[in-house]
Protein backbone atom coordinates (compact mmCIF):
# COMPACT_ATOMS: atom_id res chain seq x y z
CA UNK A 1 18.55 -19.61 6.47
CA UNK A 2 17.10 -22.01 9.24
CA UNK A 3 17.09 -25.82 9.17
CA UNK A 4 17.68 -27.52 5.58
CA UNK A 5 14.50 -29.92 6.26
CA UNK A 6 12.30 -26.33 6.59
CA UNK A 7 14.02 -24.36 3.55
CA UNK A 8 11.52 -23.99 0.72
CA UNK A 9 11.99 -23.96 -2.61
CA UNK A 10 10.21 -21.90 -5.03
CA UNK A 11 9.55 -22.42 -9.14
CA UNK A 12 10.37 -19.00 -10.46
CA UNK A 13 9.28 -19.41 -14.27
CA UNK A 14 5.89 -19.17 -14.09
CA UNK A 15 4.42 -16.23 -12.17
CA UNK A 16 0.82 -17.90 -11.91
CA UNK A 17 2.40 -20.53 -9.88
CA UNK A 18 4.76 -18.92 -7.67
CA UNK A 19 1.73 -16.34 -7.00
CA UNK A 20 0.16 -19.42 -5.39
CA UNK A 21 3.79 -20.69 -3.81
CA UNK A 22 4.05 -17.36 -1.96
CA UNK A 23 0.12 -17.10 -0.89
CA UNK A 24 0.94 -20.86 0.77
CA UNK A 25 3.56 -19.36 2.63
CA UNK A 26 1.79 -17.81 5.62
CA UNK A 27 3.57 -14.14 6.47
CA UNK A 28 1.48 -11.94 8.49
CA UNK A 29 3.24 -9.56 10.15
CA UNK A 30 5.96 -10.36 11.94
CA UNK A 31 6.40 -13.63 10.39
CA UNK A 32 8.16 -12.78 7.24
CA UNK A 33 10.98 -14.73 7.84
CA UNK A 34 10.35 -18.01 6.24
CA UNK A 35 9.41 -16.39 2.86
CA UNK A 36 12.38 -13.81 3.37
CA UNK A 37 14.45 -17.26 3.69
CA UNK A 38 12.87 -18.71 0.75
CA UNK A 39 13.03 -15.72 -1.83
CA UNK A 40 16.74 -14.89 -0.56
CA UNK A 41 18.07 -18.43 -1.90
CA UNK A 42 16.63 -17.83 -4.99
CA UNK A 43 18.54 -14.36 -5.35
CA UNK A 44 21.21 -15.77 -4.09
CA UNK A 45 21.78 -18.46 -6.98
CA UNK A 46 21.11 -15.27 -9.62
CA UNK A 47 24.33 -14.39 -10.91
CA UNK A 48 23.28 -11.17 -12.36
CA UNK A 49 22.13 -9.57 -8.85
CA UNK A 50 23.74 -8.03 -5.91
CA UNK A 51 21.72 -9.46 -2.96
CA UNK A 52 21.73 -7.37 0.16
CA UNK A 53 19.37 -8.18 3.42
CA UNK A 54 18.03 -6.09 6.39
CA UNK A 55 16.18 -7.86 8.95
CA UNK A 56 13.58 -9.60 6.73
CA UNK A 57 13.68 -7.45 3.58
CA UNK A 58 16.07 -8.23 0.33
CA UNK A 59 17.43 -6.35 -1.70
CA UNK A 60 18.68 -6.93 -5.68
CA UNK A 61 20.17 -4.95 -7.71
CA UNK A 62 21.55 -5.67 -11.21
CA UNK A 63 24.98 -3.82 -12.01
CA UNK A 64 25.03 -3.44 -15.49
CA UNK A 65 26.16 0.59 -15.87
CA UNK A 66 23.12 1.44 -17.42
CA UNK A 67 22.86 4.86 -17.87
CA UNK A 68 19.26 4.60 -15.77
CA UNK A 69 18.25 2.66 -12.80
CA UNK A 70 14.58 1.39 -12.05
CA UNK A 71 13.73 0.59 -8.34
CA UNK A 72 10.39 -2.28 -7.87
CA UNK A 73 9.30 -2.74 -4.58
CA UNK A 74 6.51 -5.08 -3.13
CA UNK A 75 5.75 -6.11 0.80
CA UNK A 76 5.54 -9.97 1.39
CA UNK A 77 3.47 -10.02 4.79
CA UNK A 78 0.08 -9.89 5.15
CA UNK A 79 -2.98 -8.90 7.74
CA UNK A 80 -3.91 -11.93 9.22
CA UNK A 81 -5.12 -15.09 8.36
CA UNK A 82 -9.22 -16.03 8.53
CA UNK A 83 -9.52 -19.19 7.24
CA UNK A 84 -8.46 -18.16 3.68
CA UNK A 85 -5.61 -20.19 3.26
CA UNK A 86 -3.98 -22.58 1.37
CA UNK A 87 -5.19 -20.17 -1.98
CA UNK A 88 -7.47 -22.21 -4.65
CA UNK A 89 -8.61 -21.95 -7.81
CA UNK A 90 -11.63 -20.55 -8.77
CA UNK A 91 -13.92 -18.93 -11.32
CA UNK A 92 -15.88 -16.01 -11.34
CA UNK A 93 -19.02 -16.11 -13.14
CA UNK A 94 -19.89 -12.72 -14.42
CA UNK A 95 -23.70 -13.68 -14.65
CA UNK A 96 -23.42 -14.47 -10.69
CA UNK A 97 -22.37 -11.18 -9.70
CA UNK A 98 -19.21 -11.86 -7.45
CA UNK A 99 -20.40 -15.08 -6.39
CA UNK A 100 -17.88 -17.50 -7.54
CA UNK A 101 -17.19 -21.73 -8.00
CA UNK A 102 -14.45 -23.95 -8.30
CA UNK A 103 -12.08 -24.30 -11.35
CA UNK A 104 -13.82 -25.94 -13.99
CA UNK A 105 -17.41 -25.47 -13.37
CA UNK A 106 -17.87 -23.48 -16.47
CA UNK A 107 -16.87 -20.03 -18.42
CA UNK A 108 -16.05 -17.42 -16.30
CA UNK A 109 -12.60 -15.27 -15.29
CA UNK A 110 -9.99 -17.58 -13.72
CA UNK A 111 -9.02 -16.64 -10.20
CA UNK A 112 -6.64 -17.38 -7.71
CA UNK A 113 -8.37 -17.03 -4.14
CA UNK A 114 -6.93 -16.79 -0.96
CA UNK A 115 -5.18 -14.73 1.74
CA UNK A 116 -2.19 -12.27 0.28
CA UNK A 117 -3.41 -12.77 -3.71
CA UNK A 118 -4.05 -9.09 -4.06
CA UNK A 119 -2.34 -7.38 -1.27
CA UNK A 120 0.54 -8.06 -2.33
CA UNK A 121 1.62 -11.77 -3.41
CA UNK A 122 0.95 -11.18 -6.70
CA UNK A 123 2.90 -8.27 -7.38
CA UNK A 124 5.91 -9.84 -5.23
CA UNK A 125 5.76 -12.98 -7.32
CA UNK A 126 5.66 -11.17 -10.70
CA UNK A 127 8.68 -9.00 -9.59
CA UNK A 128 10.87 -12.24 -8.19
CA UNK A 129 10.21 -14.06 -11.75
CA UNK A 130 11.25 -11.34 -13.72
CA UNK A 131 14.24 -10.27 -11.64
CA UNK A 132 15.31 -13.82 -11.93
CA UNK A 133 14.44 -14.06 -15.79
CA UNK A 134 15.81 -10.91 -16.99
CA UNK A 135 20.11 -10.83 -16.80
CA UNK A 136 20.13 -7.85 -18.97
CA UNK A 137 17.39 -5.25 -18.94
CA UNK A 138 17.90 -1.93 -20.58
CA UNK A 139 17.87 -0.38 -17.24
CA UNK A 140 19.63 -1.23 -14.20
CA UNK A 141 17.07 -2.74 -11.76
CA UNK A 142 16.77 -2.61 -7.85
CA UNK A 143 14.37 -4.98 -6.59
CA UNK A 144 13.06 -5.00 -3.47
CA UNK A 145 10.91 -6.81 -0.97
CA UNK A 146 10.12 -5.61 2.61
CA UNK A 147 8.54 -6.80 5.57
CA UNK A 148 6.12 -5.33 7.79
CA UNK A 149 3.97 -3.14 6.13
CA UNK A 150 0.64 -3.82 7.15
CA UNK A 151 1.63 -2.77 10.72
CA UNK A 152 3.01 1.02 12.53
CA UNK A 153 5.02 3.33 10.11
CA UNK A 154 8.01 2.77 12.40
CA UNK A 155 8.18 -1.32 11.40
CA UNK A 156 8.19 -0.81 8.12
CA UNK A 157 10.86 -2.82 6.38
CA UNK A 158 11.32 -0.60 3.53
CA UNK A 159 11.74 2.60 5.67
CA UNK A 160 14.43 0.68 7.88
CA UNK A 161 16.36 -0.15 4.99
CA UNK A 162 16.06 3.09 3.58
CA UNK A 163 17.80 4.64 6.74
CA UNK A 164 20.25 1.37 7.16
CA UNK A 165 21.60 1.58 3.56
CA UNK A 166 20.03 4.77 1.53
CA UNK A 167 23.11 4.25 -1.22
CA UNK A 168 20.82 1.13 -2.24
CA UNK A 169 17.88 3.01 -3.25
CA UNK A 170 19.15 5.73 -5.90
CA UNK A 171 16.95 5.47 -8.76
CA UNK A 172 15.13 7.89 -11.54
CA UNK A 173 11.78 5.86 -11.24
CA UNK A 174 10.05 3.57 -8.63
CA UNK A 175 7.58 1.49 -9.25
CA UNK A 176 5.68 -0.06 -5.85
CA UNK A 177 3.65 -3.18 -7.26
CA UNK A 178 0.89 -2.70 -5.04
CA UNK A 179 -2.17 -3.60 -6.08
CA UNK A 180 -4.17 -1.46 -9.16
CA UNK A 181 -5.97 -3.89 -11.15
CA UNK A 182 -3.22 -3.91 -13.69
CA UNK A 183 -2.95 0.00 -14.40
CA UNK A 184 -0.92 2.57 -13.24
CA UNK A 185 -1.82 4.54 -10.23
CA UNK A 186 0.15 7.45 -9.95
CA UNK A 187 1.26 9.09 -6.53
CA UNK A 188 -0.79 8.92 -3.49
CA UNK A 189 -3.38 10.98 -1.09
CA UNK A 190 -1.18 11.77 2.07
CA UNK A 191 -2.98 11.23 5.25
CA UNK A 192 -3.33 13.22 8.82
CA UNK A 193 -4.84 11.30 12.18
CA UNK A 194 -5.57 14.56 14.27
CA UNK A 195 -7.44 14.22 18.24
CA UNK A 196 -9.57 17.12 18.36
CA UNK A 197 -10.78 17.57 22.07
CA UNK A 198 -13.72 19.47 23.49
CA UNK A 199 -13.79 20.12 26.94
CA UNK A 200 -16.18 20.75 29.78
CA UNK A 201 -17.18 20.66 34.08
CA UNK A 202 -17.89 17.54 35.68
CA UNK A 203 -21.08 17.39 37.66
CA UNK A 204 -23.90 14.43 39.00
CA UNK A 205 -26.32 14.02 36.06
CA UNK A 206 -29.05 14.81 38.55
CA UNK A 207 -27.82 18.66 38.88
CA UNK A 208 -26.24 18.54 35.22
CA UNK A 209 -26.50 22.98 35.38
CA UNK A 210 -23.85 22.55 37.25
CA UNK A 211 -21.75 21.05 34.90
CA UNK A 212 -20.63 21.80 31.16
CA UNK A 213 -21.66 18.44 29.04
CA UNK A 214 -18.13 17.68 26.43
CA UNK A 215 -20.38 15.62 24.37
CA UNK A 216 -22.80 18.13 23.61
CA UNK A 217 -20.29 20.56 22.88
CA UNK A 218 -19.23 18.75 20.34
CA UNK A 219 -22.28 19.00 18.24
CA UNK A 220 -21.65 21.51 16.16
CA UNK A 221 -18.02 20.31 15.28
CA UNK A 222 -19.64 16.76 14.34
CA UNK A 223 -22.52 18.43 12.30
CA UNK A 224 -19.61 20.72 10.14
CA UNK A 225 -17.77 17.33 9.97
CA UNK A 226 -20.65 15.59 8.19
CA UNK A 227 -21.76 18.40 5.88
CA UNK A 228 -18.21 18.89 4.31
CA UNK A 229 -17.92 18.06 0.97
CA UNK A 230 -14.50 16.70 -0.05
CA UNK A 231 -12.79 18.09 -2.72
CA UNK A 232 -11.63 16.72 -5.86
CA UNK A 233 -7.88 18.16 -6.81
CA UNK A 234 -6.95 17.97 -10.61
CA UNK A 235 -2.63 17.37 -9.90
CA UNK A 236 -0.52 16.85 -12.57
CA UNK A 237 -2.81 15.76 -14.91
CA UNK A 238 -4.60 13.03 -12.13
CA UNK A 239 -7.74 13.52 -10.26
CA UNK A 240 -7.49 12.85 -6.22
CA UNK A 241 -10.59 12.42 -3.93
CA UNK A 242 -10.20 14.18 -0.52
CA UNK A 243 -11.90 13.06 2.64
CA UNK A 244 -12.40 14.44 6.43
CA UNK A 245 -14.10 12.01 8.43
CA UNK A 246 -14.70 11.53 12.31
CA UNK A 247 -13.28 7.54 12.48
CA UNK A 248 -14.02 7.70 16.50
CA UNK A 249 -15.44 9.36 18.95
CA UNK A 250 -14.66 8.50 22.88
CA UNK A 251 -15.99 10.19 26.19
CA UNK A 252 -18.34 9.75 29.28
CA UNK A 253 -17.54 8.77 32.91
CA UNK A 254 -20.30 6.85 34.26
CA UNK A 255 -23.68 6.51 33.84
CA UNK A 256 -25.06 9.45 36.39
CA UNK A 257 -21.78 11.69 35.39
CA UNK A 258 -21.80 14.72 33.17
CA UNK A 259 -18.78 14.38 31.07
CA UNK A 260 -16.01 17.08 30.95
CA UNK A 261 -14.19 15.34 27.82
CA UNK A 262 -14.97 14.39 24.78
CA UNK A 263 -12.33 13.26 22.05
CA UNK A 264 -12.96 13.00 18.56
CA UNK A 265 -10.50 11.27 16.12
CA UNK A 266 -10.13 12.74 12.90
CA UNK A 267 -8.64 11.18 9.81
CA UNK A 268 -7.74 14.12 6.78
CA UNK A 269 -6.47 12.65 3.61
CA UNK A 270 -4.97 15.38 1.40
CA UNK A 271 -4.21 15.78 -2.16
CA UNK A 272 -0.43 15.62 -3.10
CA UNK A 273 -0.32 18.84 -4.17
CA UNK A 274 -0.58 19.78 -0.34
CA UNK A 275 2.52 19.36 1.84
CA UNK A 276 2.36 17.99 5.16
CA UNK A 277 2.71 21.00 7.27
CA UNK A 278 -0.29 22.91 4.76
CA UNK A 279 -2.59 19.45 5.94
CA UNK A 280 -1.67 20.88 9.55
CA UNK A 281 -2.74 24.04 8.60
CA UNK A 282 -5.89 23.41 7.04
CA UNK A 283 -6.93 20.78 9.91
CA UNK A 284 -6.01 22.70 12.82
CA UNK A 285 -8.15 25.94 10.97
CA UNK A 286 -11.17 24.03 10.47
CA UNK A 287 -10.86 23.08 13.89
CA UNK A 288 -10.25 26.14 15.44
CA UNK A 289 -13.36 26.18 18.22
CA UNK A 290 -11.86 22.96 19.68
CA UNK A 291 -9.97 23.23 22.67
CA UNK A 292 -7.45 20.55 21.77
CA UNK A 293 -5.82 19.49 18.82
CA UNK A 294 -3.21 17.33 18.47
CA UNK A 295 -1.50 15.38 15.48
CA UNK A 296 -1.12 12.34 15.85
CA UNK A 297 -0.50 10.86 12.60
CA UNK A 298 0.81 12.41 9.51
CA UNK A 299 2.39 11.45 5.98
CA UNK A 300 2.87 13.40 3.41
CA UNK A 301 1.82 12.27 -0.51
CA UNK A 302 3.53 11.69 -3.24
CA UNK A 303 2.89 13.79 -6.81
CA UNK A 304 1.91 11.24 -9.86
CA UNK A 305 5.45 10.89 -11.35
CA UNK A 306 4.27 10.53 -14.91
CA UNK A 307 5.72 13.81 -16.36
CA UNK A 308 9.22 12.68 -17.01
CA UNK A 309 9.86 11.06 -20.66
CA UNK A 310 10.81 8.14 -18.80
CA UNK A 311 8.26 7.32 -17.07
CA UNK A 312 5.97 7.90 -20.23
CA UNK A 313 7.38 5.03 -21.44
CA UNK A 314 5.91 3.18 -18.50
CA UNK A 315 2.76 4.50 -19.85
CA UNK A 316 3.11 3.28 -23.44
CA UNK A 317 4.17 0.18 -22.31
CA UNK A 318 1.13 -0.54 -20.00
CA UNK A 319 -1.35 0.72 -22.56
CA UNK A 320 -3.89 1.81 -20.32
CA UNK A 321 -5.18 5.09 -19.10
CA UNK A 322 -3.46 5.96 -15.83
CA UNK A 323 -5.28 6.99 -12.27
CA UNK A 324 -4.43 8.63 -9.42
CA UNK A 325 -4.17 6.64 -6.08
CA UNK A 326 -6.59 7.95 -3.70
CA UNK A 327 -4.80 5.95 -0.23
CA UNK A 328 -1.98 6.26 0.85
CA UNK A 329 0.99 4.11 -0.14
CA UNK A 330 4.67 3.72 -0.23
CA UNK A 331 5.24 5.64 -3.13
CA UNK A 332 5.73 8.70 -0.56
CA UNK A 333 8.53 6.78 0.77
CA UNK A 334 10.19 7.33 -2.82
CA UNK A 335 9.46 10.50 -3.93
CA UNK A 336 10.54 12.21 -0.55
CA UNK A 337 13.73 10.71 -1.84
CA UNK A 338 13.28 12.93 -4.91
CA UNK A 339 12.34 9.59 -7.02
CA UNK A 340 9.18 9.81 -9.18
CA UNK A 341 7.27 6.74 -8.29
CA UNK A 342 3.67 4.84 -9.37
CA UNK A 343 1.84 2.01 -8.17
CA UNK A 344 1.54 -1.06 -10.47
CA UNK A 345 0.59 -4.19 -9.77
CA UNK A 346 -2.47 -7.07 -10.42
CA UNK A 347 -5.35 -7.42 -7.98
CA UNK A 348 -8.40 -5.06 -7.10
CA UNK A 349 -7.34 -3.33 -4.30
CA UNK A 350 -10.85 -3.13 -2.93
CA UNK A 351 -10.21 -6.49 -1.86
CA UNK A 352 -6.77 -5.95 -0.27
CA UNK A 353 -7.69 -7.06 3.49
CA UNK A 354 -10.97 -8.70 2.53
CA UNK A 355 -11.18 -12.60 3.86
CA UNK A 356 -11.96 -13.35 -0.55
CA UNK A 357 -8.93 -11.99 -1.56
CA UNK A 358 -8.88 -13.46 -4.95
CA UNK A 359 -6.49 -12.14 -8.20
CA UNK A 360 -7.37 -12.80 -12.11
CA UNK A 361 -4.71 -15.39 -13.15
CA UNK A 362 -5.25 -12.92 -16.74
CA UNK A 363 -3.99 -9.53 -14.30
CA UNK A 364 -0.85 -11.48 -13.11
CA UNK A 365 0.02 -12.40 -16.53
CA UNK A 366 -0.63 -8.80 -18.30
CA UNK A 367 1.55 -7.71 -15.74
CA UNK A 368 4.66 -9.72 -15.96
CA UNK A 369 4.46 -8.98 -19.60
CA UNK A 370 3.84 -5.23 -19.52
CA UNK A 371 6.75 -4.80 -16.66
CA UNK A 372 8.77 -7.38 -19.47
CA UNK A 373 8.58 -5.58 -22.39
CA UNK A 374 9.09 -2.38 -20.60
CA UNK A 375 12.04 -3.32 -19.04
CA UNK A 376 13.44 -4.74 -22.34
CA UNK A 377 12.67 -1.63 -24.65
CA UNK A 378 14.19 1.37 -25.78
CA UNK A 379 11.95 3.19 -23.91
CA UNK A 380 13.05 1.99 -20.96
């Protein structure tokens, strides 16, 4: 738990507030462990929760003998810092387009700005205060909160913890409170980083017949690349964007060189009605004039999860329209475990990453109380 003099200590009752407690607390990457610290000794003085902990992720679980069992995840690190911390209040002034001024300064939607608000304090905060609030949900509850997601698949904290103690994570429904702008996104794309290689014959530039020019080559690949047209895949009742894009390009030797490689990194991100190995498929056939190709990345997606009763609840208790999730998140995680799972959570997540992060204060409150009154129903 570290030194007593550096131990934290959090106000769990209002999720506004501890949104801005955990934004304060600086966790990029790698640096979890003071808010792991500081969110375990509040779990730890719950006496309605199991606590468990792996490295720098916790996990809660109430043991009531429900007859079902919820599982809510959320990361607590961040991409690094720019400036954009300690988080402030501001106000967004609709008539200013996104431009925004301090609290106070007139009508406008109330924001909390700063580094972590959307991606994914928020959601973490509203999950801590209700796992601490409610003793007695109509479900049993798992709640969880990982480290290291905004870095390499193999780091991530909830994909550890799942291998170090899988008997932790059986569940009938996940939710992962990334951020959705308070509705429900359900599933996710899944998404393929191939290297697709043209090759050729060195040679001096000043006798370049000699040679066979990569670059060049690759032409006509680049020129299929950009006049694809993505599809849009109708699954389960959710519409999911595809793309195939070039995201770089690498190759030459020297200046008076004719190059004999060129490689060209492709990024596919798939429907969920597509399986990994059909993504290989599909990539490696549109492909098929390129000398190389090799896979370099790959995750698979995750189907909505909304077509259980159960998680129509959810729904109802939300009230809004659900959408798919077009990225990729760690839903996949839980439905590869044969667990339906959505994303839920307050924040736009157009501005996950983005140095003006900044969350309506009106998103983390809808959300606390949607999640409450779910979790407290006979729906549930």
């Amino acid at each position: 738990m570290g030194n007593p003099e550096e131990n934290i200590v959090l106000d769990p009752s209002d999720p506004v507030e501890l949104t801005r407690q955990l934004c304060n607390i600086p966790s990029v990457s790698g640096d979890e462990k003071k808010i792991a610290d500081a969110i375990e000794a509040l779990l730890r003085g719950a006496q309605h929760l199991s606590v468990y902990r792996d490295g720098d992720t916790l996990v809660a679980r109430t043991e009531l003998g429900r007859a079902k069992r919820v599982i809510i995840a959320g990361h607590i690190d961040t991409v690094p810092i720019n400036e954009n911390l300690p988080v402030r209040d501001i106000v967004e002034l609709a008539s200013l387009g996104s431009a925004s001024v301090p609290a106070g300064s007139g009508e406008g939607e109330a924001m909390i700005w700063g580094r972590g608000t959307v991606d994914m304090k928020a959601g973490a905060a509203v999950q801590l205060s209700l796992a601490l609030e409610l003793s007695a949900p109509a479900v049993d509850v798992t709640w969880v909160w990982y480290d290291h997601e905004e870095v390499a698949s193999e780091l991530n904290g909830l994909g550890r913890t799942l291998r170090n103690r899988p008997e932790l994570f059986e569940g009938d429904f996940a939710i992962l409170c990334e951020p959705s702008n308070g509705a429900i996104e359900g599933g996710c794309n899944g998404t393929l980083r191939a290297r697709v290689s043209m090759l050729g014959k060195r040679a001096h530039s000043a006798r370049s017949w000699m040679g066979v020019n990569a670059i060049h080559r690759a032409g006509d690949l680049l020129q299929r690349l950009a006049a694809y047209e993505a599809r849009t895949v109708l699954v389960d009742g959710l519409e999911y964007r595809e793309g195939l894009n070039a995201v770089r390009v690498s190759g030459g030797v020297a200046g008076n060189v004719i190059p004999d490689r060129v490689d060209i990194e492709v990024n596919y991100r798939f429907a969920p009605n597509q399986s990994a190995d059909e993504a290989v498929q599909f990539v490696r056939e549109f492909f098929a004039d390129a000398d190389e190709v090799e896979i370099v990345d790959l995750a698979d997606g995750a189907r909505p999860g909304l077509d259980a009763p159960f998680a129509l609840g959810f729904v109802r208790a939300v009230g809004s329209e659900p959408r798919a999730k077009v990225g990729w998140t760690d839903v996949a995680r839980f439905s590869a475990l044969g667990v339906p799972a959505v994303n839920f959570g307050p924040g736009d997540p157009s501005l996950a990453h983005a140095d003006d992060e900044r969350v309506p204060i009106a998103q983390i409150e809808q959300a606390a109380s949607s999640l409450r009154r779910w979790l407290t129903s006979a729906e549930a």
